[in-house]
N, C-alpha and C. Protein backbone atom coordinates (compact mmCIF):
# COMPACT_ATOMS: atom_id res chain seq x y z
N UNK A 1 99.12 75.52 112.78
CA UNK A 1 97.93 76.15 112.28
C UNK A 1 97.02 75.10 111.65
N UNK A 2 95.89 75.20 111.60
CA UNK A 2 94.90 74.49 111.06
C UNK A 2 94.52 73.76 109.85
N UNK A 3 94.92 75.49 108.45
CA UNK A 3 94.74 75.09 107.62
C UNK A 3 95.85 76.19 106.89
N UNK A 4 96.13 75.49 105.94
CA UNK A 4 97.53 76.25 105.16
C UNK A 4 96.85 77.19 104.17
N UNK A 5 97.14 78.28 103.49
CA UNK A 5 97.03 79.34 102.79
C UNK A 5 96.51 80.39 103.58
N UNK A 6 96.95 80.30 104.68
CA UNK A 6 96.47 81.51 105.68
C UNK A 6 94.46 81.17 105.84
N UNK A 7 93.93 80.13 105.61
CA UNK A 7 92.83 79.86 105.97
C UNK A 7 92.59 78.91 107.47
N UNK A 8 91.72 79.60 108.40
CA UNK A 8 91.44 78.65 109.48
C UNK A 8 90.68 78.10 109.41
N UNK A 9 90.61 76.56 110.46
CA UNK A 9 89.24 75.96 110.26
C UNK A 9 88.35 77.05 111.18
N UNK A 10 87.04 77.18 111.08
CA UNK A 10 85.93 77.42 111.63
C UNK A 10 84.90 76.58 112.71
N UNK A 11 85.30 76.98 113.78
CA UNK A 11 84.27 76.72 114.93
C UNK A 11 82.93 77.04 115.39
N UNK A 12 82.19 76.77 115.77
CA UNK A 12 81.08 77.13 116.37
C UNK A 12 81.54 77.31 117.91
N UNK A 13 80.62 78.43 118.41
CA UNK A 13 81.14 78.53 120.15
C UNK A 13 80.26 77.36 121.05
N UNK A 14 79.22 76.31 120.05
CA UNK A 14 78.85 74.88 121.19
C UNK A 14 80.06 74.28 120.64
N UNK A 15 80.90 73.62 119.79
CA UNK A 15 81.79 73.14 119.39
C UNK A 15 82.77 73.10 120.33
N UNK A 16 83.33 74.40 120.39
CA UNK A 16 84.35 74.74 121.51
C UNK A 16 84.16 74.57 123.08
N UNK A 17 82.97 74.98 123.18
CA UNK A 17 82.43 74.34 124.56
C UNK A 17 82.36 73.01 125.07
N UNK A 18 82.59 72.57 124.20
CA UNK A 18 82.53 70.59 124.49
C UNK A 18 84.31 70.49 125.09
N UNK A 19 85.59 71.04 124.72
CA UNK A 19 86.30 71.11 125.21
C UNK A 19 86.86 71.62 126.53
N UNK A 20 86.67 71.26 126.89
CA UNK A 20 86.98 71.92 128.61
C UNK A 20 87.46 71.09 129.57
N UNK A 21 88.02 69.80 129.57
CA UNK A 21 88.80 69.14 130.85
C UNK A 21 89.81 69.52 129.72
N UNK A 22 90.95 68.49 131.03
CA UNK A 22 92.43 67.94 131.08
C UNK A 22 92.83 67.03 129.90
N UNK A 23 91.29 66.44 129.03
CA UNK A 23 91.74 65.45 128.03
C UNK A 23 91.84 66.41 126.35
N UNK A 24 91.40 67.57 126.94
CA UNK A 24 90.63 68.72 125.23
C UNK A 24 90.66 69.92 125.85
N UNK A 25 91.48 70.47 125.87
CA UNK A 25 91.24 72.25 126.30
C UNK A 25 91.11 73.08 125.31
N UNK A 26 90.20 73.84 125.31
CA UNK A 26 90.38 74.79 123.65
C UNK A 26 89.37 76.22 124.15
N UNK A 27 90.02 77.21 124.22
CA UNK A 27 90.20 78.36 124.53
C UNK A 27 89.66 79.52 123.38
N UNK A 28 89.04 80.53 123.43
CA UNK A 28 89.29 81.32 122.24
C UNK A 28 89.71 82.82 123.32
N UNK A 29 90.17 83.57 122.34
CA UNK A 29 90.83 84.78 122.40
C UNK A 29 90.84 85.67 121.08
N UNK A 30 90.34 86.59 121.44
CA UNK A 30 89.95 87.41 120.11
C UNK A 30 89.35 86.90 118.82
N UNK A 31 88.75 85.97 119.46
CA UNK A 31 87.76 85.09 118.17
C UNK A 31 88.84 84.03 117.36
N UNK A 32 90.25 83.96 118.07
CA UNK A 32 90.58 83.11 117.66
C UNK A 32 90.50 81.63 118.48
N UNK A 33 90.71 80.05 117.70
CA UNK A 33 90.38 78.97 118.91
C UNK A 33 91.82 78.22 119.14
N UNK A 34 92.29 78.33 120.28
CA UNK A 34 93.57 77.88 120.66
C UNK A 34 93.22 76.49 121.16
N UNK A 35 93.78 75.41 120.98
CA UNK A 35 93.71 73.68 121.67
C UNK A 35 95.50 74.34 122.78
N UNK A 36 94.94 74.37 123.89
CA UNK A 36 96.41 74.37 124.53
C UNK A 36 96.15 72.98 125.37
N UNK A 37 95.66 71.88 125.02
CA UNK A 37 95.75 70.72 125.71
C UNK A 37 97.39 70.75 126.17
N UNK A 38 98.06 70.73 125.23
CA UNK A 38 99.94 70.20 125.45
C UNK A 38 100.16 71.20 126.63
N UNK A 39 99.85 72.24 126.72
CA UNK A 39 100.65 73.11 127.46
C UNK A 39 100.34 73.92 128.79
N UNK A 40 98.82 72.91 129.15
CA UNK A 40 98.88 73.06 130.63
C UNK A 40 99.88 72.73 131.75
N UNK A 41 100.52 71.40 131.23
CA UNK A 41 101.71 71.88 132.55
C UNK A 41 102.38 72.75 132.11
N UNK A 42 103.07 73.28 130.92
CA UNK A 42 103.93 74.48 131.12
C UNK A 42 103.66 75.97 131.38
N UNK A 43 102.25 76.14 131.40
CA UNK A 43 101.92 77.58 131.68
C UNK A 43 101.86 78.06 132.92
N UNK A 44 103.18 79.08 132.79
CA UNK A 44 103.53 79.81 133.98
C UNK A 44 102.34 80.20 135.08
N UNK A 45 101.38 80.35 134.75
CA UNK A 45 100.61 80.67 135.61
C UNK A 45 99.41 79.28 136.32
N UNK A 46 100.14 77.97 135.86
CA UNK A 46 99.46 76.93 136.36
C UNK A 46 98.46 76.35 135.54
N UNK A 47 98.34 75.28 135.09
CA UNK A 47 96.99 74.79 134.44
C UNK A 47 95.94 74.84 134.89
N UNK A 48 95.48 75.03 136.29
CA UNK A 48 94.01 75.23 136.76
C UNK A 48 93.61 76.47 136.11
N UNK A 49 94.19 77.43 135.94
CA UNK A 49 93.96 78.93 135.08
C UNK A 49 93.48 78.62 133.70
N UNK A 50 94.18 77.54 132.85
CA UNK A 50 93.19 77.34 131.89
C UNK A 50 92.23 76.17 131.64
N UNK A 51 92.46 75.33 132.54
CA UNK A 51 91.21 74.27 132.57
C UNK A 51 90.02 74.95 133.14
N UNK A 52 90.12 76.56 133.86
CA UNK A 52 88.66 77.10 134.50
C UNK A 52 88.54 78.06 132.74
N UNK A 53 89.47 78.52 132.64
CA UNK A 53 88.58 78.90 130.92
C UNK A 53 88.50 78.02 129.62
N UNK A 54 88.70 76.62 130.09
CA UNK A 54 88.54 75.94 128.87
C UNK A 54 86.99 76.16 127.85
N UNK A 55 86.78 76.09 126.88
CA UNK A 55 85.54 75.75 126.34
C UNK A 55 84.97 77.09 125.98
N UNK A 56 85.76 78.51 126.82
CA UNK A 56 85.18 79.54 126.50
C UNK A 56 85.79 80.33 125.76
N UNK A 57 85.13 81.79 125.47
CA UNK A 57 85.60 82.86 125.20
C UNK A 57 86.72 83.64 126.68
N UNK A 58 87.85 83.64 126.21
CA UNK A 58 89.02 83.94 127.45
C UNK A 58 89.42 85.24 126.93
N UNK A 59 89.27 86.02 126.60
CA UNK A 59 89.70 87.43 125.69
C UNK A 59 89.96 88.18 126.91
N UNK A 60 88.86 88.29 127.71
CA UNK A 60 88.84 89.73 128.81
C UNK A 60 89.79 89.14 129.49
N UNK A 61 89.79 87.98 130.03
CA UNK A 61 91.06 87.15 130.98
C UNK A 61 91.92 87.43 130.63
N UNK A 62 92.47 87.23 129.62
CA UNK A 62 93.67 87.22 129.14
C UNK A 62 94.55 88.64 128.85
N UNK A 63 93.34 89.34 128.46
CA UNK A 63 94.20 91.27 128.27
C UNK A 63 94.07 91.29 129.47
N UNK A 64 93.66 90.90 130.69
CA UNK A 64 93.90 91.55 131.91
C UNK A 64 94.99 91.23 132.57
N UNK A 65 94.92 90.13 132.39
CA UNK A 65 96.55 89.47 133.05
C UNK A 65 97.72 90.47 132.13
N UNK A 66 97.41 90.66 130.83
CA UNK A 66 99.01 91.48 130.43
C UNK A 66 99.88 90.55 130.13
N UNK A 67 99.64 89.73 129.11
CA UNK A 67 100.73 88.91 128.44
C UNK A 67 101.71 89.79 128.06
N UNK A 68 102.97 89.10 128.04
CA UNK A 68 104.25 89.57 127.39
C UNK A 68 103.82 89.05 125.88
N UNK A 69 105.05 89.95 124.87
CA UNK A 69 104.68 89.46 123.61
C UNK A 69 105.15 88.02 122.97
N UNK A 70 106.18 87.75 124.20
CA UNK A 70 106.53 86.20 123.83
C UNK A 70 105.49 85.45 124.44
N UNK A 71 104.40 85.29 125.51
CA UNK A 71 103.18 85.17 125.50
C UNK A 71 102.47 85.02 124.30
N UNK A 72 102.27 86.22 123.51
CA UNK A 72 101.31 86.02 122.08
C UNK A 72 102.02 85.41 121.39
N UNK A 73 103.25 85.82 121.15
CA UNK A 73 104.02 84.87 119.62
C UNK A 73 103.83 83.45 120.11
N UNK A 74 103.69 83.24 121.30
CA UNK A 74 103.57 81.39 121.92
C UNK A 74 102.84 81.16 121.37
N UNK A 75 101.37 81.76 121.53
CA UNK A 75 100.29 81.31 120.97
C UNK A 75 99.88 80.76 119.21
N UNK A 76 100.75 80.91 118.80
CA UNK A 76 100.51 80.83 117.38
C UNK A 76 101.18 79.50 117.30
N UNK A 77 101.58 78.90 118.38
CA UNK A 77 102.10 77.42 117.93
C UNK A 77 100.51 76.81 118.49
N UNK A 78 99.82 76.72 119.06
CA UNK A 78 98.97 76.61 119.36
C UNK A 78 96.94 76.24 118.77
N UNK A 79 97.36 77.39 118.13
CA UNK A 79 96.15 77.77 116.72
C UNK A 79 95.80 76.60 115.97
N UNK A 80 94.45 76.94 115.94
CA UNK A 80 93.83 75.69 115.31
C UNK A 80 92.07 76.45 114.38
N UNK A 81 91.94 77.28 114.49
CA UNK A 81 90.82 77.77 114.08
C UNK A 81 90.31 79.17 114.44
N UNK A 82 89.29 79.52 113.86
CA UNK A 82 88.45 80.91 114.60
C UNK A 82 87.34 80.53 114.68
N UNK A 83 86.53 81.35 115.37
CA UNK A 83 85.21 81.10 115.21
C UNK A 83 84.23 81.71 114.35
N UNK A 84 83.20 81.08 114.42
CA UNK A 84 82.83 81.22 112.96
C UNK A 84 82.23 82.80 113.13
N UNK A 85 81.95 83.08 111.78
CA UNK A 85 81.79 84.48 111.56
C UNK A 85 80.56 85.12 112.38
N UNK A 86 79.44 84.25 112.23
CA UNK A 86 78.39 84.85 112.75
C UNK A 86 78.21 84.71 114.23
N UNK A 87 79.56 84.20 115.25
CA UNK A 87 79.50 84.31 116.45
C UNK A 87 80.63 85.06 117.22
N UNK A 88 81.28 85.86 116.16
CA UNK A 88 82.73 86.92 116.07
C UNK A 88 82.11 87.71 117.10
N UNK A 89 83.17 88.17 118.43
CA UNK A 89 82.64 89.26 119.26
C UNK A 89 83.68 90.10 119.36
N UNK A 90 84.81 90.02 119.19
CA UNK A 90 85.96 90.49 120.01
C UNK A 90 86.51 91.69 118.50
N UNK A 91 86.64 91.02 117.31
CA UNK A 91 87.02 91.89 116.29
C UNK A 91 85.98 92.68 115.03
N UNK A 92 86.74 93.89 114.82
CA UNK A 92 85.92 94.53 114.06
C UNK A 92 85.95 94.03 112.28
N UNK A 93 85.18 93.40 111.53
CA UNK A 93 85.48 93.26 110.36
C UNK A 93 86.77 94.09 109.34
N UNK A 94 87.43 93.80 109.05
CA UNK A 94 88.67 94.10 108.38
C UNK A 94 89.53 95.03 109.21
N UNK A 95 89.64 94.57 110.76
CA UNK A 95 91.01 95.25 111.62
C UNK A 95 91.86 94.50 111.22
N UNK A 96 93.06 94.88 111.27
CA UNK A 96 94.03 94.25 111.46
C UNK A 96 94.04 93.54 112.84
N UNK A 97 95.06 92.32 112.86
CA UNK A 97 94.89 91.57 113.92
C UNK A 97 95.30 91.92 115.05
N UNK A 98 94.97 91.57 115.96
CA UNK A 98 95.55 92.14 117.24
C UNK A 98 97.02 91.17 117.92
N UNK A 99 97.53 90.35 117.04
CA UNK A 99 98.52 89.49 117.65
C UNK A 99 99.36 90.62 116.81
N UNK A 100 99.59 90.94 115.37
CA UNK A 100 100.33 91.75 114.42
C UNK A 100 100.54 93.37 115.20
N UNK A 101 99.25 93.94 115.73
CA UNK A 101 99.71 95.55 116.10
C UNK A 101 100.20 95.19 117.41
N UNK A 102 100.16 94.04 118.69
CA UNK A 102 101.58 93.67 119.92
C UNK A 102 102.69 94.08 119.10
N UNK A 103 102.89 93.00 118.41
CA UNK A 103 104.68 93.03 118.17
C UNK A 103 104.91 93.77 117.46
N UNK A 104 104.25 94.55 116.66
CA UNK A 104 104.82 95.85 116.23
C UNK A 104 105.27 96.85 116.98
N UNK A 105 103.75 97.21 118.25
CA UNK A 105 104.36 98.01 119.19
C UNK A 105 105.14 97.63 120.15
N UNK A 106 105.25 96.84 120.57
CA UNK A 106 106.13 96.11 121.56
C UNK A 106 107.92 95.95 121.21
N UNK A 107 108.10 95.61 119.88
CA UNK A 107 109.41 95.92 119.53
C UNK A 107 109.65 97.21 119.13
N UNK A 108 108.85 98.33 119.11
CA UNK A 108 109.79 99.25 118.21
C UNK A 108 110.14 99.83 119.36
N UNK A 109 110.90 101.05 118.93
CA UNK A 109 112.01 101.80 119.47
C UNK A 109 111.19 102.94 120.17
N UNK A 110 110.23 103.21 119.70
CA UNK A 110 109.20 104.12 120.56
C UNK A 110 108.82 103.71 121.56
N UNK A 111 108.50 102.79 122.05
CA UNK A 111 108.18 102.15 123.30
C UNK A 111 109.33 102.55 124.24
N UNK A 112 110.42 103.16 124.22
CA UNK A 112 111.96 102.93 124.95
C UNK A 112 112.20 104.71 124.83
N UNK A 113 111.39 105.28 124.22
CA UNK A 113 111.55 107.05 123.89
C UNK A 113 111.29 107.38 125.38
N UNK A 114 109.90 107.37 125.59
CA UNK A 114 109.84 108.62 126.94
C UNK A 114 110.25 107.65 128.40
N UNK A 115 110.38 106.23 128.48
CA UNK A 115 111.64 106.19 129.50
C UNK A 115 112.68 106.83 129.54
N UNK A 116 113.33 106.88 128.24
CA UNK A 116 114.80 107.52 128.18
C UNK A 116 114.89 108.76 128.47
N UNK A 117 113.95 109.60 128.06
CA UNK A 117 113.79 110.85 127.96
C UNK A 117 113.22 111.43 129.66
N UNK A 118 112.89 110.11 130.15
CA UNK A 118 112.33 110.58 131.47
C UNK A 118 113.46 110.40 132.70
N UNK A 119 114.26 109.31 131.96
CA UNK A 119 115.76 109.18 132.75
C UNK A 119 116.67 110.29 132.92
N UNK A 120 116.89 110.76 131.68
CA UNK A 120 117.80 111.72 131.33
C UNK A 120 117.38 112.92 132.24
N UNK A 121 116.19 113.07 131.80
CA UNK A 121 115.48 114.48 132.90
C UNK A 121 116.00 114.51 134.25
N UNK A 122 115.66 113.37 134.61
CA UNK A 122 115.84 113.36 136.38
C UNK A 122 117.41 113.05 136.63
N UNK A 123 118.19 112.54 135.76
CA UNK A 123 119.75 113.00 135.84
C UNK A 123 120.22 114.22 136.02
N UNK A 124 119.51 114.64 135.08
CA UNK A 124 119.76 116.77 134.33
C UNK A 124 119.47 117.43 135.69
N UNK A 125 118.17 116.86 136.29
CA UNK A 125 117.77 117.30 137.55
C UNK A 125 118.74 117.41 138.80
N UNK A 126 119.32 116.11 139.01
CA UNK A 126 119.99 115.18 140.15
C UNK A 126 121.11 116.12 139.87
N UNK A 127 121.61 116.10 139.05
CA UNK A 127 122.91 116.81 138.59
C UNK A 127 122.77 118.45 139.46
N UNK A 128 122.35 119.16 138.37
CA UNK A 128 121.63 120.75 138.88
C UNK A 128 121.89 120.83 140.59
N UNK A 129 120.72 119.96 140.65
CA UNK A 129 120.32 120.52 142.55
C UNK A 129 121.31 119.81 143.40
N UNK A 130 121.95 118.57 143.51
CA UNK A 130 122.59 117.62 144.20
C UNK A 130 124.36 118.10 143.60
N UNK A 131 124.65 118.68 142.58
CA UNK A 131 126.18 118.46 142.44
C UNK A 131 126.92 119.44 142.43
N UNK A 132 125.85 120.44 142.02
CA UNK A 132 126.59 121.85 141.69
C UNK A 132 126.20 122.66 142.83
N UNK A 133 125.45 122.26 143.45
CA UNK A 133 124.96 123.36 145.01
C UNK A 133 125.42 122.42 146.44
């Protein structure tokens, strides 16, 4: 992280735009600014994917693809800033963050309810029509 006491540094979106090859990659996502220089070769989906969004705002890219939540928790090794306030697009003043409500919903036990419940059904079903007739 950038800066310790839970404070980030602050970007401007020309700032971030100056980053964009193979030597400076820096990304934002939900108004936050990621440097993933280190980790174009390891991203599963190839480094040309983020050397074409270097320098920008990548938000819509990125919820579309459907990161896993070990995807987002990655990202926080990453972090280096936000952008600055008066060029914020993605969040609403005092939401909670959107990396915090993933892994909340993503681990709990509700997420795993109406599979189960939809399994069981079509057992109850399978059973009924297929075992007893």
């Amino acid at each position: 992280m950038a800066e310790s006491a839970g404070e980030l540094k602050k970007y401007s979106l020309k700032e971030i735009s100056e980053h964009k090859d193979k030597k400076s990659i820096w990304i934002v996502i939900h108004d936050q600014v990621y440097d993933v220089t280190k980790f174009l070769e390891e991203h599963p989906g190839g480094e040309e994917v983020l050397i074409e969004q270097g320098g920008k705002d990548s938000t819509e890219n990125f919820e579309d693809v459907g990161h896993s939540t070990d995807a987002r928790t990655l990202m926080k090794d990453f972090l280096i800033g936000e952008v600055i306030d008066s060029e914020k697009t993605n969040m609403d003043k005092g939401a909670k963050k959107w990396t915090d409500d993933a892994e909340d919903n993503q681990s709990s036990w509700k997420s795993w309810l109406i599979p189960m419940v939809l399994a069981l059904g079509a057992s109850l079903v399978f059973r009924y029509f297929f075992i007893k007739h």
